[in-house]
N, C-alpha and C. Protein backbone atom coordinates (compact mmCIF):
# COMPACT_ATOMS: atom_id res chain seq x y z
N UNK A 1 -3.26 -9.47 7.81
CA UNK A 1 -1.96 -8.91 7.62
C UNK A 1 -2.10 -7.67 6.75
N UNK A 2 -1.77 -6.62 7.25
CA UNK A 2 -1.79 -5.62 6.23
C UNK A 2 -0.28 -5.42 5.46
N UNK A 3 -0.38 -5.27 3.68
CA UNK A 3 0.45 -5.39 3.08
C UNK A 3 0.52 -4.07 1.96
N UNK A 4 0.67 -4.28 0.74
CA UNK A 4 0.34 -3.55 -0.39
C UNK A 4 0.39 -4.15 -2.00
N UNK A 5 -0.62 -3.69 -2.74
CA UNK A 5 -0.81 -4.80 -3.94
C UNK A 5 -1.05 -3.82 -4.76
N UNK A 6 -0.93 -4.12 -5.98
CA UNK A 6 -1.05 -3.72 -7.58
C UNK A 6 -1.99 -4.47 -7.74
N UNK A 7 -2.42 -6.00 -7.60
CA UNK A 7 -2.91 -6.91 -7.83
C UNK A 7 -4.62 -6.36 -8.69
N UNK A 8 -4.94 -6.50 -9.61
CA UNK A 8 -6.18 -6.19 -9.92
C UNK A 8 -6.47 -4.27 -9.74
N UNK A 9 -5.41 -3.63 -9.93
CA UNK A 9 -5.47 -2.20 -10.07
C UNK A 9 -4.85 -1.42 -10.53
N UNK A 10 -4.90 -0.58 -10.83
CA UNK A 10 -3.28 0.42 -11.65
C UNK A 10 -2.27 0.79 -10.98
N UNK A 11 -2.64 1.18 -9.52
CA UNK A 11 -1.89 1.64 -8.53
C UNK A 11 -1.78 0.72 -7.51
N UNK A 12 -0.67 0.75 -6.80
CA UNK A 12 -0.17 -0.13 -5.77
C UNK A 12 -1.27 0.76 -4.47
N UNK A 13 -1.90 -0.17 -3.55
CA UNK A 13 -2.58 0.34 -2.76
C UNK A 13 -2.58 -0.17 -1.06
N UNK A 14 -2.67 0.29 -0.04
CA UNK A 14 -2.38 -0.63 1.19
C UNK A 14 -3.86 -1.48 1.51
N UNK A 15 -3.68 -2.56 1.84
CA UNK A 15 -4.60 -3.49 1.91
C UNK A 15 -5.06 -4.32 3.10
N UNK A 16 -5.42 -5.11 3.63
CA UNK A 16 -5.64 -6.48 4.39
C UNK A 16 -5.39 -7.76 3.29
N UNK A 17 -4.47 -8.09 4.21
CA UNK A 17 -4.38 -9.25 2.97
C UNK A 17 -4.61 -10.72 3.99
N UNK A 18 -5.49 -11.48 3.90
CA UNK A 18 -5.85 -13.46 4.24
C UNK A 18 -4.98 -14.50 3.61
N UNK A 19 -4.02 -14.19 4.93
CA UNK A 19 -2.78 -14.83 4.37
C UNK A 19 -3.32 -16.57 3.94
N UNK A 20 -4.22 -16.99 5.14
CA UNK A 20 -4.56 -18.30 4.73
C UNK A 20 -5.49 -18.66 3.64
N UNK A 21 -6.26 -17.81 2.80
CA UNK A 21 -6.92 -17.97 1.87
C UNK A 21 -6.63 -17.38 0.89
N UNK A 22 -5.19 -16.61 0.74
CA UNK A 22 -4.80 -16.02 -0.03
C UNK A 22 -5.18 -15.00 -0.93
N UNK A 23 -5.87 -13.93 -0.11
CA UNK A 23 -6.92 -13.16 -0.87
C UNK A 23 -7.27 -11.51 -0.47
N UNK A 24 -7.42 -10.75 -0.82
CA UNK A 24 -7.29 -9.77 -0.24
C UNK A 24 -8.58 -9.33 0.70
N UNK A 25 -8.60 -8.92 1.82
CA UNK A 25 -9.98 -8.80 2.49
C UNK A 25 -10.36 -7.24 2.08
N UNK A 26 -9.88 -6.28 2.52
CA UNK A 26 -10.05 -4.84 2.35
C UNK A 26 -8.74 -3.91 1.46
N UNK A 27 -9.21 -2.91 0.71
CA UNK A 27 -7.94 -1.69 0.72
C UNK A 27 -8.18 -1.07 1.66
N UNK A 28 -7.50 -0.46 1.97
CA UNK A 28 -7.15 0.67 3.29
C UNK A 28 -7.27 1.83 2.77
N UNK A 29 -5.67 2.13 1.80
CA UNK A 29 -5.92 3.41 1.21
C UNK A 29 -5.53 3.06 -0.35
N UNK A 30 -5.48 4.17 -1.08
CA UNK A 30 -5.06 3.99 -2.49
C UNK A 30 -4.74 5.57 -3.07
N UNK A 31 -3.44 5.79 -3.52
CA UNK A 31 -3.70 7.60 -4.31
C UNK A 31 -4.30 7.25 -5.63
N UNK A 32 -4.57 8.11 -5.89
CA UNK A 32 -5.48 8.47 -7.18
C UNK A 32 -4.40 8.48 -8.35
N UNK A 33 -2.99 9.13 -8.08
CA UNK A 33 -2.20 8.96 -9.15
C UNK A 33 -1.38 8.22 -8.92
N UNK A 34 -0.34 7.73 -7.71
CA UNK A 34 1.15 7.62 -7.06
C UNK A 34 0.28 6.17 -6.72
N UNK A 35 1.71 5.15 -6.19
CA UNK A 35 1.50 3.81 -6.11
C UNK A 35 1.98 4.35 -4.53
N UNK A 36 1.48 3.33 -3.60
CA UNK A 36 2.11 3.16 -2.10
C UNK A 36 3.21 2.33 -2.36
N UNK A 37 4.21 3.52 -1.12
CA UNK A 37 5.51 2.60 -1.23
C UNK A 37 5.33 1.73 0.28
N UNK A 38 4.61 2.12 0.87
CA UNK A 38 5.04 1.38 2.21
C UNK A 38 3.97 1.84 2.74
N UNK A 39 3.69 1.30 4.40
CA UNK A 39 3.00 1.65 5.38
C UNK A 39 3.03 1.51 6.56
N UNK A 40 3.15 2.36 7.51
CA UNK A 40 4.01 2.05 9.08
C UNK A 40 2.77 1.46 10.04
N UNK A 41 2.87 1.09 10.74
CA UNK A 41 2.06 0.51 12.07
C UNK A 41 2.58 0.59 13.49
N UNK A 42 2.06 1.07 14.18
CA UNK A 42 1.96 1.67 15.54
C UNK A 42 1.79 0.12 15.88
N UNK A 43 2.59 -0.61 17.10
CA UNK A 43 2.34 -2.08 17.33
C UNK A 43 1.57 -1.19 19.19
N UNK A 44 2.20 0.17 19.54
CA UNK A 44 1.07 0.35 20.57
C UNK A 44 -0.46 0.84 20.70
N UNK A 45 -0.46 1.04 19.75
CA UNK A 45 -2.02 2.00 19.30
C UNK A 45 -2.47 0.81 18.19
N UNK A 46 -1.68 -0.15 17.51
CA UNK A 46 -2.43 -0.94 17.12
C UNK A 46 -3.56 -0.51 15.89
N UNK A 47 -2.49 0.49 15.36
CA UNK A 47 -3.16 0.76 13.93
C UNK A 47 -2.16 1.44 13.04
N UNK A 48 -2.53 1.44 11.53
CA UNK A 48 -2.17 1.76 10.67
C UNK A 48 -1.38 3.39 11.03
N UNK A 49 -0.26 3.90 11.05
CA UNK A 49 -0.30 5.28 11.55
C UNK A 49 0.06 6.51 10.04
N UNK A 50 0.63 5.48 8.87
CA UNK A 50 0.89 6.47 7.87
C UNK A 50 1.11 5.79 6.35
N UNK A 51 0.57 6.25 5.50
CA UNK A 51 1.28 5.67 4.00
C UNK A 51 2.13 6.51 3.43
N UNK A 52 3.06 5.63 2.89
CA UNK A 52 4.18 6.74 1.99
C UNK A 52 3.87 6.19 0.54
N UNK A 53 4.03 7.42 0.03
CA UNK A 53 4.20 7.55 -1.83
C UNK A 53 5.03 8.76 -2.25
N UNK A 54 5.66 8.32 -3.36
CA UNK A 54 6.19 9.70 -4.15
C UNK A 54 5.52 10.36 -5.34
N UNK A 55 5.63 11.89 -5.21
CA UNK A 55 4.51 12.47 -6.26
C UNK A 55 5.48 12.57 -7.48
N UNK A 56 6.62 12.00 -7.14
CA UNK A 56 8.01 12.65 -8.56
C UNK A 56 7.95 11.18 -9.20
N UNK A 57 8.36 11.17 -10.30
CA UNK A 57 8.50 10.12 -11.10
C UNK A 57 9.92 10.09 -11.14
N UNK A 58 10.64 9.27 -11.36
CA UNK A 58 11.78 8.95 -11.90
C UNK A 58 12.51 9.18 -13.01
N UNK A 59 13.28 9.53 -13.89
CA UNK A 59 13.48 9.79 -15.44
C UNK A 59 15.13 9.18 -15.21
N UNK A 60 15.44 8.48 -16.39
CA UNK A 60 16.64 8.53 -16.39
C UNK A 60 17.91 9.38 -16.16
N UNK A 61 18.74 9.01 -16.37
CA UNK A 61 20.04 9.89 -16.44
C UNK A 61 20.79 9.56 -17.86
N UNK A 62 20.79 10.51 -18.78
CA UNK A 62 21.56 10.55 -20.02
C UNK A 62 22.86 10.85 -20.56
């Protein structure tokens, strides 16, 4: 199952995740600064087709 985890890293990264052994098999990708927000999949080509992240941070409103 490909998903996305923080799990054991600073940044949220896209992964393989073993749903039945509960464990992560591979990362896929990871940015260097930005966490993954998501990741699309092509169900006809049958692969990973894009990761999204944002390079802006958030700041409140005062």
């Amino acid at each position: 199952m490909y998903a996305t985890s923080k799990i054991g890293r600073d940044k949220e990264a896209a992964i393989i995740f073993d749903i039945a052994n509960g464990t992560e098999i591979e990362e896929l990708y990871a940015h260097e600064t930005n966490d993954i927000q998501g990741i699309s999949y092509s169900k006809k080509r049958q692969l990973i087709t894009a990761a999204r992240y944002s390079a802006e941070k958030s700041e409140p409103l005062v």
